[in-house]
C-alpha atoms as a PDB file:
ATOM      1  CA  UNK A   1     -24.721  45.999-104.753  1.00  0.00           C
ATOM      2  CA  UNK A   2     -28.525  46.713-104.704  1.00  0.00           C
ATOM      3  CA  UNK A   3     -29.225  48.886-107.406  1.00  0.00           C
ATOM      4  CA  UNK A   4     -32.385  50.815-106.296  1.00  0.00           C
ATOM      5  CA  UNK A   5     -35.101  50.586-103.640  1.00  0.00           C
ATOM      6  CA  UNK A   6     -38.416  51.843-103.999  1.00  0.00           C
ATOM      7  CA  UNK A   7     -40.667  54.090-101.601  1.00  0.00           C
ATOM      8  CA  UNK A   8     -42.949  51.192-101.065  1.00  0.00           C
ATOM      9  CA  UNK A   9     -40.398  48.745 -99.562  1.00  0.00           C
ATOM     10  CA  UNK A  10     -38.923  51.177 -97.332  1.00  0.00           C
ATOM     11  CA  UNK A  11     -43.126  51.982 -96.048  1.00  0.00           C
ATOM     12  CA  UNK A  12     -43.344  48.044 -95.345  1.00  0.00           C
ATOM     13  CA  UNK A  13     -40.094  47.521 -93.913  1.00  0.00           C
ATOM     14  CA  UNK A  14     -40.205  50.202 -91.069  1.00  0.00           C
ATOM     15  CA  UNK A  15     -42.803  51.833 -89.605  1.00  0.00           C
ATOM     16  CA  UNK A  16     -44.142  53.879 -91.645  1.00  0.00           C
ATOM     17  CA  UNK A  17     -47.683  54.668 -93.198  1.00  0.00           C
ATOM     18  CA  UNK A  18     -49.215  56.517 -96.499  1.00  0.00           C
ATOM     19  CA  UNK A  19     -50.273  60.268 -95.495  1.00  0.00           C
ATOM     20  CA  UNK A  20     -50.868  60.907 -99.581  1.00  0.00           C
ATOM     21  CA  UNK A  21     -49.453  59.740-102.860  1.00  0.00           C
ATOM     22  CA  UNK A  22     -50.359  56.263-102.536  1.00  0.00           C
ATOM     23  CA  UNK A  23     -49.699  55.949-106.026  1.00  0.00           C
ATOM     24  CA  UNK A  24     -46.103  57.048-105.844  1.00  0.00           C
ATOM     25  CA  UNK A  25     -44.619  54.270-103.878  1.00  0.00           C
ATOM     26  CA  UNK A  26     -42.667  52.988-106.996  1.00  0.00           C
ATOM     27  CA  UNK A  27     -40.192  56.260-106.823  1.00  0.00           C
ATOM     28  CA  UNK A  28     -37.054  55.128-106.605  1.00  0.00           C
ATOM     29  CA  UNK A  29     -34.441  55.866-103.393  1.00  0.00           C
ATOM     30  CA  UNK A  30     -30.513  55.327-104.088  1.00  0.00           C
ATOM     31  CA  UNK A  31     -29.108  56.688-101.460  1.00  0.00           C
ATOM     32  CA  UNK A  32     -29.348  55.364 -97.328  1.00  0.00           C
ATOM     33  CA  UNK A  33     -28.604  59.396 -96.064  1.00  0.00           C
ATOM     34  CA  UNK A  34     -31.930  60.328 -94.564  1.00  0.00           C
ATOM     35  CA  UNK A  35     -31.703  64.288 -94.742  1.00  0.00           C
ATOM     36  CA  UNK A  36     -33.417  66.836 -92.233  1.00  0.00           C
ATOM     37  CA  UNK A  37     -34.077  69.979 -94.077  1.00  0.00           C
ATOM     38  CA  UNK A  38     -33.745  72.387 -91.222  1.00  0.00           C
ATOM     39  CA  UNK A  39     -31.510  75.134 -93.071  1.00  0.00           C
ATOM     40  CA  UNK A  40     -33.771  74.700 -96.415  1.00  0.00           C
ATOM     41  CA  UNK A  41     -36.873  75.650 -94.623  1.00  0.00           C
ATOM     42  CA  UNK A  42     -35.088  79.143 -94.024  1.00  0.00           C
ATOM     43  CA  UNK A  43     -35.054  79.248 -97.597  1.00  0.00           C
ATOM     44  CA  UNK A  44     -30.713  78.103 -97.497  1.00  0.00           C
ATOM     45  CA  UNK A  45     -30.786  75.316-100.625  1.00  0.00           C
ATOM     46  CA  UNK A  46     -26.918  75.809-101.577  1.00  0.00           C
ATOM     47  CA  UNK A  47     -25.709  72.476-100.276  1.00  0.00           C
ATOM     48  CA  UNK A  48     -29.433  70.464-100.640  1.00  0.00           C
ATOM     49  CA  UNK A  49     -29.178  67.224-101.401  1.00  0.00           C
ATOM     50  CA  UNK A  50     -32.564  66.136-103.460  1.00  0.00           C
ATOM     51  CA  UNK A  51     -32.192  62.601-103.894  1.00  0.00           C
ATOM     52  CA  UNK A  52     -32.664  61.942-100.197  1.00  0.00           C
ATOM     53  CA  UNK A  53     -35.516  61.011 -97.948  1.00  0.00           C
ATOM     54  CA  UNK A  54     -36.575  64.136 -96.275  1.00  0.00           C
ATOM     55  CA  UNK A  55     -37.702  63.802 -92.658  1.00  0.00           C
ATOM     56  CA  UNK A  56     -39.476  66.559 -91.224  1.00  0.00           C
ATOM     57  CA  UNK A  57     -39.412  66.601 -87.508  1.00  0.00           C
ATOM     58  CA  UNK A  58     -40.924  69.292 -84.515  1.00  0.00           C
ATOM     59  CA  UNK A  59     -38.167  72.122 -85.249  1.00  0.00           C
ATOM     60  CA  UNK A  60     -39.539  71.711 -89.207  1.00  0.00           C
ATOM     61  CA  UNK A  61     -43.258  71.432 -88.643  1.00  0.00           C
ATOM     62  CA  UNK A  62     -42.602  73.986 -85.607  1.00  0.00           C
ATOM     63  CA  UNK A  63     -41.339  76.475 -87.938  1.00  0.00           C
ATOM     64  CA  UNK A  64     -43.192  75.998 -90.749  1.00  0.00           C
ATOM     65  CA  UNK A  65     -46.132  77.141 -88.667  1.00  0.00           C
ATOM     66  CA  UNK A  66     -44.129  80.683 -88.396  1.00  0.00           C
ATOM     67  CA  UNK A  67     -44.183  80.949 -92.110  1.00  0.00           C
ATOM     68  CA  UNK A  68     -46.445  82.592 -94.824  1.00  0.00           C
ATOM     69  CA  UNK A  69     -48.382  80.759 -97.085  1.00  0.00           C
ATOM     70  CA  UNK A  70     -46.643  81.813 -99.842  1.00  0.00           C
ATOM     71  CA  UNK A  71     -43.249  81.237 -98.198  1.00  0.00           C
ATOM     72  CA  UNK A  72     -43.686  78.174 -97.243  1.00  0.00           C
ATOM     73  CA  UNK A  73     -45.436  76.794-100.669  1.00  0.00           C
ATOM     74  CA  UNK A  74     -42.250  78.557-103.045  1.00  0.00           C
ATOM     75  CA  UNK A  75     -39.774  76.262 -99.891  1.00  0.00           C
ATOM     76  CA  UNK A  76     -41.841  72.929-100.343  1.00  0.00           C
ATOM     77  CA  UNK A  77     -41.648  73.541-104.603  1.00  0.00           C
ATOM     78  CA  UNK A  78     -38.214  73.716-104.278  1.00  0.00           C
ATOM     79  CA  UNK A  79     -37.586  70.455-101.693  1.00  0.00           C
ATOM     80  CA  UNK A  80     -40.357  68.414-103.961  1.00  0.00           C
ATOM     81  CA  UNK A  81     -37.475  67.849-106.604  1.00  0.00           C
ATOM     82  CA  UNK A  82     -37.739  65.210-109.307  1.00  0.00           C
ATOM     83  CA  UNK A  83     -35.230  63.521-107.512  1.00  0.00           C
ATOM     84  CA  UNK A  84     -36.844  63.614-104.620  1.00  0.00           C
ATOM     85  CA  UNK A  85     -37.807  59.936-103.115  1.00  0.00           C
ATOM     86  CA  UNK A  86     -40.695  60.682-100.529  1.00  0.00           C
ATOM     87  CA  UNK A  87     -41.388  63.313 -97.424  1.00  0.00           C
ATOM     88  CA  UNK A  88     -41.608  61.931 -93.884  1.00  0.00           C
ATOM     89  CA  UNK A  89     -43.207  63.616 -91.101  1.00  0.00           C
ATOM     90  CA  UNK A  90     -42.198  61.971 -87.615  1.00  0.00           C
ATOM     91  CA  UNK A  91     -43.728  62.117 -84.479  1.00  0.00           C
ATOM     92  CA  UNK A  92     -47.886  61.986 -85.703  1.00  0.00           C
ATOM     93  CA  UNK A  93     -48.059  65.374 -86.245  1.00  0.00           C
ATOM     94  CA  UNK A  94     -49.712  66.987 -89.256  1.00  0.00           C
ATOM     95  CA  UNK A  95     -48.311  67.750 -92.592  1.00  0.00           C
ATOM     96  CA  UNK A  96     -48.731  71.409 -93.767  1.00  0.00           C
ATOM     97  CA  UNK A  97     -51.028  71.905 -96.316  1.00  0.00           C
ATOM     98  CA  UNK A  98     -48.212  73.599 -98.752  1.00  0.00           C
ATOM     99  CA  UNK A  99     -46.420  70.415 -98.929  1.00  0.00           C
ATOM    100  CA  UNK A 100     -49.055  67.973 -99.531  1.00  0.00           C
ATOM    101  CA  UNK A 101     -50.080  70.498-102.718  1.00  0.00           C
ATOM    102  CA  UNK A 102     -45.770  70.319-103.540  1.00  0.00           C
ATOM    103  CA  UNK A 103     -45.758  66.834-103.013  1.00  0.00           C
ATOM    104  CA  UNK A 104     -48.782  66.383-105.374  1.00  0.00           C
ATOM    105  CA  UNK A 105     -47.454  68.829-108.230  1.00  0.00           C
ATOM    106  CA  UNK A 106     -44.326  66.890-108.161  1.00  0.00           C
ATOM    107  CA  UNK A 107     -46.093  63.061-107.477  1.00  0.00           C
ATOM    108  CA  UNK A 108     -44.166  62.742-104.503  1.00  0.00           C
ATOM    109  CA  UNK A 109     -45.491  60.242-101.800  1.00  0.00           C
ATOM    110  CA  UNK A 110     -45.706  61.892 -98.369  1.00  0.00           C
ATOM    111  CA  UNK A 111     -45.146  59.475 -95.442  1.00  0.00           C
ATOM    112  CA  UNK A 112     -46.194  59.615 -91.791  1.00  0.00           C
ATOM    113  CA  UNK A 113     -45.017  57.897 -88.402  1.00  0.00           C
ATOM    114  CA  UNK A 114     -46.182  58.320 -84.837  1.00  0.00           C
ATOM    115  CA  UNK A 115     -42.438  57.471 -84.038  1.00  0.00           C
ATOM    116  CA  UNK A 116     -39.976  60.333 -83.147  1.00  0.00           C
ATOM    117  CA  UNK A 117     -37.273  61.504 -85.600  1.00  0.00           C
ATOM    118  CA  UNK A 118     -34.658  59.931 -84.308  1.00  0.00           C
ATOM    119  CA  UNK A 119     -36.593  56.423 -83.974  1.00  0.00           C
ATOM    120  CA  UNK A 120     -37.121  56.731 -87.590  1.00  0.00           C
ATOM    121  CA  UNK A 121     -34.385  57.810 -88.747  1.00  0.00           C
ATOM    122  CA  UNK A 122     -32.639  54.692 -87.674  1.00  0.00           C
ATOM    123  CA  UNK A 123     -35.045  52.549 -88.490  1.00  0.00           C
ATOM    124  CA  UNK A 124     -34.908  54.059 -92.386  1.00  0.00           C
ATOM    125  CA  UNK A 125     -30.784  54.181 -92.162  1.00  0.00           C
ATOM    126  CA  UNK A 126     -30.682  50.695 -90.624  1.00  0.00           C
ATOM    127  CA  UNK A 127     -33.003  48.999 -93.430  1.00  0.00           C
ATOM    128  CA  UNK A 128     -31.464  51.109 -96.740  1.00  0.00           C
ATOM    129  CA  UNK A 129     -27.786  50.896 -95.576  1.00  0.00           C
ATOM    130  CA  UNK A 130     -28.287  47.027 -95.484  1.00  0.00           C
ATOM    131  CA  UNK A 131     -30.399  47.229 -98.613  1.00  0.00           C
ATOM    132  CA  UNK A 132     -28.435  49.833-100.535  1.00  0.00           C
ATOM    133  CA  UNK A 133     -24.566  48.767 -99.223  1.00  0.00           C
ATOM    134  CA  UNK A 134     -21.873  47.650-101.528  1.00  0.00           C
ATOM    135  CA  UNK A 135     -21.892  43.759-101.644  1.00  0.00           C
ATOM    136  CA  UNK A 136     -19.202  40.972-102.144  1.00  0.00           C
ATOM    137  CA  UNK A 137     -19.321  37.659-103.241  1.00  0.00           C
ATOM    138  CA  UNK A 138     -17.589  34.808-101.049  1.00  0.00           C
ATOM    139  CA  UNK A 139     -17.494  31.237-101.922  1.00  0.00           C
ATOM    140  CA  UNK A 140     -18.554  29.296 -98.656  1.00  0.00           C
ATOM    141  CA  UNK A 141     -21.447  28.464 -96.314  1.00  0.00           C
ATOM    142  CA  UNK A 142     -23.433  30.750 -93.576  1.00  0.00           C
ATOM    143  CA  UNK A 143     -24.265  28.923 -90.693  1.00  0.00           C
ATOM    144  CA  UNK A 144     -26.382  30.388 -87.532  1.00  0.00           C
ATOM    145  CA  UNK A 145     -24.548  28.245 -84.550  1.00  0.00           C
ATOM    146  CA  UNK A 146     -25.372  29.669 -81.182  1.00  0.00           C
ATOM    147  CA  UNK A 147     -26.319  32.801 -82.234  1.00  0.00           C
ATOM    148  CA  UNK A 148     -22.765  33.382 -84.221  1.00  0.00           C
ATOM    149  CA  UNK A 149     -22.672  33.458 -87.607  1.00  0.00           C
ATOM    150  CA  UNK A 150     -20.176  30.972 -88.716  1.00  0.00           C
ATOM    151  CA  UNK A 151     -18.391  31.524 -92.069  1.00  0.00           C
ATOM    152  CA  UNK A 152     -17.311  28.094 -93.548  1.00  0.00           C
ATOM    153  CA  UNK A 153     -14.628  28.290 -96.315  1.00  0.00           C
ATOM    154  CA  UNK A 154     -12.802  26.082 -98.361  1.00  0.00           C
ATOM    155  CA  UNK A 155     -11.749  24.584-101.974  1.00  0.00           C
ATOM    156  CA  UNK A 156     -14.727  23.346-103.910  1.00  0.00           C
ATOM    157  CA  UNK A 157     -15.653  19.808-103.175  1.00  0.00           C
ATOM    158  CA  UNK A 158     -13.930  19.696 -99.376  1.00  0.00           C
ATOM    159  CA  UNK A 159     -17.461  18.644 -97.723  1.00  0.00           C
ATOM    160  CA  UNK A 160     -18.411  22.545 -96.563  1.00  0.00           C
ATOM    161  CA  UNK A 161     -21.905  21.660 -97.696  1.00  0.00           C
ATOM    162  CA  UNK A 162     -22.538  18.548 -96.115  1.00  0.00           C
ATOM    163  CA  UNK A 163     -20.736  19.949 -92.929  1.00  0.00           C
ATOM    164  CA  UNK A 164     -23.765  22.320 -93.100  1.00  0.00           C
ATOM    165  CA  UNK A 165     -26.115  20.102 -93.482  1.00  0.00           C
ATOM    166  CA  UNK A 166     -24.930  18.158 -90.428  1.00  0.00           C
ATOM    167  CA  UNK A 167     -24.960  21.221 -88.102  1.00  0.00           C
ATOM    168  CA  UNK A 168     -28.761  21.895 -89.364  1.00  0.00           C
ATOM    169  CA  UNK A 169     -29.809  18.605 -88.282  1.00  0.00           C
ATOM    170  CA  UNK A 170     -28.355  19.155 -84.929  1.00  0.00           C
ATOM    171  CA  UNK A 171     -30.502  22.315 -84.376  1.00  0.00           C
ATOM    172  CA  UNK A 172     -28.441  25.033 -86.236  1.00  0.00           C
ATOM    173  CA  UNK A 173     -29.542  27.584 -88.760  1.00  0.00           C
ATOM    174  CA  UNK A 174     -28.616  27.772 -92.243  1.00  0.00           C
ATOM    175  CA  UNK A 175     -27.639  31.272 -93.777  1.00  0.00           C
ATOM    176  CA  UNK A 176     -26.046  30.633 -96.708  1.00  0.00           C
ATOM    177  CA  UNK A 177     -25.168  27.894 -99.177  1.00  0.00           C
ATOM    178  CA  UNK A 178     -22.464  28.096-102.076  1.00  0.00           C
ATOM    179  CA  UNK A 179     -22.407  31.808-102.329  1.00  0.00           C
ATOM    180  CA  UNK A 180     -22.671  34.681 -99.706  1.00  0.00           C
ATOM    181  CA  UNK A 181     -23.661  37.609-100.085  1.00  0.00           C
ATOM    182  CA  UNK A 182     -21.581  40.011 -97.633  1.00  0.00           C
ATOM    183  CA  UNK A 183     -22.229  43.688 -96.752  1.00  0.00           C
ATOM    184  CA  UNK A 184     -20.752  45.952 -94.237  1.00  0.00           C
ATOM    185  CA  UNK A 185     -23.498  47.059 -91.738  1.00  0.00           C
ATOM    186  CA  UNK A 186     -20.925  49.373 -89.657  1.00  0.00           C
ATOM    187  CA  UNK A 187     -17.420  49.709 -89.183  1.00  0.00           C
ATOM    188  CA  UNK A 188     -17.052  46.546 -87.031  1.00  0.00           C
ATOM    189  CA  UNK A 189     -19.792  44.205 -88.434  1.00  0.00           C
ATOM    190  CA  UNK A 190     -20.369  42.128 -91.745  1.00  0.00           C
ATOM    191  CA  UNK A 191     -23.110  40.760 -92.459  1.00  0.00           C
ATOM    192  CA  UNK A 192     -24.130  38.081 -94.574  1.00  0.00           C
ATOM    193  CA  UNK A 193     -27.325  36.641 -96.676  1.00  0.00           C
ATOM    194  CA  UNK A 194     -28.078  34.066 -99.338  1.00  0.00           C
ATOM    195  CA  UNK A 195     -28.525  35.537-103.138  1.00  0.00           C
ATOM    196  CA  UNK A 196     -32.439  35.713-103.621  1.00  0.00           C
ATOM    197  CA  UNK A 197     -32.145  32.767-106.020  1.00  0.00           C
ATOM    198  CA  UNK A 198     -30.059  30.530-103.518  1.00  0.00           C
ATOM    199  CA  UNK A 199     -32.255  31.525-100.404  1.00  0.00           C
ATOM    200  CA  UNK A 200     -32.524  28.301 -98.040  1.00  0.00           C
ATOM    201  CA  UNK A 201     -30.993  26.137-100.879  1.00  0.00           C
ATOM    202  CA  UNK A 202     -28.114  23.765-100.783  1.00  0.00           C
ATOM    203  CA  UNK A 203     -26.836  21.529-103.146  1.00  0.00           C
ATOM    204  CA  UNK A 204     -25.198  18.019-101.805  1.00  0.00           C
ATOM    205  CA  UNK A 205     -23.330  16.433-104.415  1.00  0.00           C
ATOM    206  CA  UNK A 206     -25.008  13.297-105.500  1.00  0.00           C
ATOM    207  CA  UNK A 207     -28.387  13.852-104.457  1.00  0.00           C
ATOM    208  CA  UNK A 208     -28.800  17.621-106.053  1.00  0.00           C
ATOM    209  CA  UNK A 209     -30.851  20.974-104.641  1.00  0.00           C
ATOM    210  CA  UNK A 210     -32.354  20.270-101.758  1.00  0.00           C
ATOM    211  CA  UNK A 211     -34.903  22.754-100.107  1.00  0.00           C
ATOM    212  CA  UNK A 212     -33.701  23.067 -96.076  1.00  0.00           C
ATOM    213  CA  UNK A 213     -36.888  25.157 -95.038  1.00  0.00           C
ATOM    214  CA  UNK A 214     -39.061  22.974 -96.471  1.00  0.00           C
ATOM    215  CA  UNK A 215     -37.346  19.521 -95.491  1.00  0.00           C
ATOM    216  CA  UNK A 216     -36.206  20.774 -91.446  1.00  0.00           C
ATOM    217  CA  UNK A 217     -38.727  23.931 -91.141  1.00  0.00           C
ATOM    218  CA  UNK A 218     -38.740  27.187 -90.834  1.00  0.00           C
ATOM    219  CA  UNK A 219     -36.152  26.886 -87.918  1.00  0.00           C
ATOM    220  CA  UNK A 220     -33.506  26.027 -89.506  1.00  0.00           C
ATOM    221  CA  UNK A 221     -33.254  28.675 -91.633  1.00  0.00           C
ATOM    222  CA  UNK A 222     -32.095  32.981 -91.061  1.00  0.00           C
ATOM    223  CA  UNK A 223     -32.485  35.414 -93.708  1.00  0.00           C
ATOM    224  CA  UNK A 224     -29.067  36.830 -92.967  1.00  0.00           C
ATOM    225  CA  UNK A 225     -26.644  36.970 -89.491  1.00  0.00           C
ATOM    226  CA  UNK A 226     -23.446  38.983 -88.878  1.00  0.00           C
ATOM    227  CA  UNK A 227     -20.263  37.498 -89.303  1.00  0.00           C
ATOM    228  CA  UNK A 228     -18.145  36.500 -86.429  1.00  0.00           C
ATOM    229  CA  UNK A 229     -15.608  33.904 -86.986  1.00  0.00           C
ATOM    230  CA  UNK A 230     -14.057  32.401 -90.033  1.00  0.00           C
ATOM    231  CA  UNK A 231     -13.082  28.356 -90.353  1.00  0.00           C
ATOM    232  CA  UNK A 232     -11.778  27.422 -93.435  1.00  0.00           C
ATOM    233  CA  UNK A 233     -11.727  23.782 -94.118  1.00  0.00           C
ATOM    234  CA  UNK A 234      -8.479  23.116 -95.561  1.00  0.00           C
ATOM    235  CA  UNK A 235      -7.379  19.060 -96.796  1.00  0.00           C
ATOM    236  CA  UNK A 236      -4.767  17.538 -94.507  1.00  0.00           C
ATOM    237  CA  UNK A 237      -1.447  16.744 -95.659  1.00  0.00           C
ATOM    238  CA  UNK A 238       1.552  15.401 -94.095  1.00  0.00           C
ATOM    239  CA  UNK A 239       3.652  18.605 -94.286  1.00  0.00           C
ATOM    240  CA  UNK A 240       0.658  21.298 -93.858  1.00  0.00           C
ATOM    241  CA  UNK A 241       1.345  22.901 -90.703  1.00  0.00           C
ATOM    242  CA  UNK A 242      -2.231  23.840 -88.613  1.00  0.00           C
ATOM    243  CA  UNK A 243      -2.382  26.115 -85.148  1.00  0.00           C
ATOM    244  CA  UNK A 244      -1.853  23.528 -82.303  1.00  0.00           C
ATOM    245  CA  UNK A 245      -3.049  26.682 -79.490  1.00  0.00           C
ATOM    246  CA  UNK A 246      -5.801  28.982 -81.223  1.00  0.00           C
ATOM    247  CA  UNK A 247      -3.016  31.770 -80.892  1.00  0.00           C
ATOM    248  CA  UNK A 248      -1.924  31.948 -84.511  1.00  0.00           C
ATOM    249  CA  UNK A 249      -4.218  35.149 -85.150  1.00  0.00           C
ATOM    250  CA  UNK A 250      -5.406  34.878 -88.691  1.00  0.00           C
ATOM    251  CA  UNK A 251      -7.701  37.231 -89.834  1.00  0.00           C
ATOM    252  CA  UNK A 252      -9.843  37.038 -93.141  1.00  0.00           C
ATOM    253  CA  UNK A 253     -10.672  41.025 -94.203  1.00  0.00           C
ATOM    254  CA  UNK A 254     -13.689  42.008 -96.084  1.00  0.00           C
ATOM    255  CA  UNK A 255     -14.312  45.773 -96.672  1.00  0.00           C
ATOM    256  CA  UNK A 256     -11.234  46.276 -94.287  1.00  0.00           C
ATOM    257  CA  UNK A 257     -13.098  44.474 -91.167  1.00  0.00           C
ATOM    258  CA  UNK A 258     -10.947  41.881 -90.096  1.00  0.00           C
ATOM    259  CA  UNK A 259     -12.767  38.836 -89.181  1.00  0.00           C
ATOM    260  CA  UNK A 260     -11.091  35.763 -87.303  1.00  0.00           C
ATOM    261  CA  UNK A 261     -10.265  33.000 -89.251  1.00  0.00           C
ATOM    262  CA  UNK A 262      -9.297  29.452 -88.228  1.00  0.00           C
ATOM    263  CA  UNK A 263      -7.810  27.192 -90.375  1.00  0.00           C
ATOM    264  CA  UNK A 264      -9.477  23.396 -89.485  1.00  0.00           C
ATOM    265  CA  UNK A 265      -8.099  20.185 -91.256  1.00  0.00           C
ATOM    266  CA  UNK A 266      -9.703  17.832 -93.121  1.00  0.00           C
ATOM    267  CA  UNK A 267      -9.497  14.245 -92.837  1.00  0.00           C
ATOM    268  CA  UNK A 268     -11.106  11.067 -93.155  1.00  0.00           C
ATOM    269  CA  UNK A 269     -12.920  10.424 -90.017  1.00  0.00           C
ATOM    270  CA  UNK A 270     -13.170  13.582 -88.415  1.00  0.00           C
ATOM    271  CA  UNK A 271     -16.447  14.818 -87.566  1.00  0.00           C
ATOM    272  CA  UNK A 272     -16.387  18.504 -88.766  1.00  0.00           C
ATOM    273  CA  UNK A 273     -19.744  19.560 -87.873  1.00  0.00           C
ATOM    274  CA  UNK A 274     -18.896  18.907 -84.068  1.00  0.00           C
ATOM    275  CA  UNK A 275     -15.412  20.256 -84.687  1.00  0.00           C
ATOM    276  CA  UNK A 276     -16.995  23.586 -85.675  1.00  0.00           C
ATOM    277  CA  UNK A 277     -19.745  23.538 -83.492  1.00  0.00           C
ATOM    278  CA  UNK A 278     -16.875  23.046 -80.355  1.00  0.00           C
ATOM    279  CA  UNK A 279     -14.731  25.937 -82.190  1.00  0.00           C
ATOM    280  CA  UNK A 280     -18.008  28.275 -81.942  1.00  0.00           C
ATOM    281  CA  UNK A 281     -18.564  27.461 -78.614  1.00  0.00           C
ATOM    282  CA  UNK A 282     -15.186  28.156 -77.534  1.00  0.00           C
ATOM    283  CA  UNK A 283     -15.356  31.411 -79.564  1.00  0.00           C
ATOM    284  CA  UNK A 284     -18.436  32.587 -77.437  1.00  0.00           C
ATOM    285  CA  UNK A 285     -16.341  31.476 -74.088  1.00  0.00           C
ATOM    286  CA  UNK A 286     -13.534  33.471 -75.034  1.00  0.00           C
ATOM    287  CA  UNK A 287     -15.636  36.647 -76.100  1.00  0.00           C
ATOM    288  CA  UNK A 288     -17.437  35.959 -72.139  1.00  0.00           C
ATOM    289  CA  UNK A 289     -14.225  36.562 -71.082  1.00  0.00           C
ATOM    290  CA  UNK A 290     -13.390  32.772 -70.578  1.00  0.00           C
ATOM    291  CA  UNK A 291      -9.715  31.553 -72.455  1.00  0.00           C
ATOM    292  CA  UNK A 292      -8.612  28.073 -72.553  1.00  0.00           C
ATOM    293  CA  UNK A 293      -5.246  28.938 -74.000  1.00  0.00           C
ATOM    294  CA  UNK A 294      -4.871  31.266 -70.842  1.00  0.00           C
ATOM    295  CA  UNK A 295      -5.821  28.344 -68.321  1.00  0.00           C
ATOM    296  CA  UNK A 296      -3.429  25.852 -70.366  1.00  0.00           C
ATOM    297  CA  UNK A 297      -1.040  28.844 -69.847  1.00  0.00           C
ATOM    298  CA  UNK A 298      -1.349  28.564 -66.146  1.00  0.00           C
ATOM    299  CA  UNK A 299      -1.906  25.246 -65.155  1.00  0.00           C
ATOM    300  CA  UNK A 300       1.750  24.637 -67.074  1.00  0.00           C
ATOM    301  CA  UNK A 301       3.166  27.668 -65.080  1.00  0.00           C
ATOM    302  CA  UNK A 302       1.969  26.259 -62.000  1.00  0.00           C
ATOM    303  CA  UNK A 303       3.004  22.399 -62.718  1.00  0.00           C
ATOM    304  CA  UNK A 304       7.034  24.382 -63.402  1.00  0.00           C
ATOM    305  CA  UNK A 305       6.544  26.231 -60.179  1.00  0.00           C
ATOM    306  CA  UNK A 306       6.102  22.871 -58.517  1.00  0.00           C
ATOM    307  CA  UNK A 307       8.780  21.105 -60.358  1.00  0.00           C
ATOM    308  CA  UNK A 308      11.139  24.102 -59.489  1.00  0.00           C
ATOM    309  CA  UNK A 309      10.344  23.399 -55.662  1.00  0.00           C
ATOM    310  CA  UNK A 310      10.825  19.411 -55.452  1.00  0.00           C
END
């Protein structure tokens, strides 16, 4: 899990620009709830939460305007907490004058945005819930193939690297190598990024680290992609028993978000990368609304049906 982020990566990261207190933009923010202080500018600060953003909208600003000088000074004391990560004020409208001097008192950067509230608020609670989620560690490979991110599993030393490696030279987009980092982005999507000191690294066994950006460009590598399918690579054996159909249903569950996972065999000859580049492909058919396993299904009902007849 991230520990912290500061003021000044959340100003570069959405759209956001420096009204005052350019020299505050190392506070720190720990939580991703944005708040919108509507009840605490009618002086109500029983359930306030201080170590949020604070995003002053129209019905703020609006009714600030309605309030004395004095009033609305002792309101923006009590919202410029030490806790307190920054003010925003959507929508390019002015900050009052009461809470530029709070702001100041308490060395509170004040931020500004010609973007409504509800723009920014997303944008701010789309960039620190990634930034700020709880993350888990998962021993594989991130791959970028067709657009789906591909999650490649399997016991150390099975070829998951070099399978990688293999789908980047024919065009695909490396995540993740070794280590992912995964974090839920909603309740139906993972997503899934390289630790900084891994990012667009691989190591091939026998030749070492190699640097993908750098040896295939800068298009063959994301910075992170949401998790759609699981394959695990898993060594063949005689008695190991492997879905014939693509009906078995295996899921792979991270943060309770199931994920489907497909187990693939490894052998000596097989070409993997085009095995899992064919098992994407189908994956995107099937999510179109196209299903082999249902046209198998029919084209054997039909061949009975004519069977029955003769």
């Amino acid at each position: 899990m991230a520990d912290v982020v500061k003021v000044r990566d959340l100003v570069e990261n959405t759209r956001l620009e420096v009204v005052a207190g350019s020299e505050f933009l190392d506070r720190i923010i720990t939580t991703g709830d944005i708040s919108r202080p509507g009840l605490e500018m009618t002086g109500y600060f029983s359930y306030y939460a201080p170590n949020r953003v604070q995003l002053l909208g129209i019905t703020e600003i609006s009714f600030s305007k309605r309030m004395s000088h004095d009033e609305l000074l002792m309101v923006a004391r009590k919202m410029a907490s030490k806790e307190t990560p920054a003010f925003v004020v959507s929508t390019g409208l002015k900050v009052p004058d009461e809470f530029i001097q709070a702001a100041a008192e308490a060395q509170i950067p004040i931020l500004g945005t010609k973007l409504t509230s509800s723009r920014i608020l997303a944008n701010m609670t789309y960039f620190l819930g990634g930034k700020l989620a709880e993350r888990q560690s998962v021993h594989g490979v991130l791959v970028d193939i067709y657009g789906l991110g591909v999650l490649i599993t399997g016991d150390s030393g099975v070829g998951k690297s070099e399978t990688a490696l293999e789908l980047v030279r024919r065009g695909h987009r490396l995540v993740a190598d070794d280590r992912v980092d995964v974090y839920q982005q909603d309740e139906e999507r993972l997503v899934g990024e390289a630790p900084a000191i891994l990012n667009h690294l691989m190591e091939i066994r026998g030749v070492g680290i190699i640097d993908v950006m750098n040896l295939y460009g800068a298009g063959a590598v994301r910075s992170h992609a949401t998790i759609a399918m699981n394959l695990h690579l898993q060594t063949w054996t005689p008695d190991a028993k492997f879905d014939r159909l693509g009906n078995a249903g295996d899921v792979l569950s991270i943060f309770g978000v199931d994920i489907p996972r497909f187990a693939v065999p490894v052998r000596t000859g097989r070409n993997l990368a085009i095995i899992i580049e064919a098992a994407a492909m189908n994956f995107r058919a099937k999510s179109m609304g196209y299903d082999a396993m249902k046209k198998f299904d029919d084209n054997l009902n039909k061949l009975i049906a004519e069977n029955s007849e003769k």
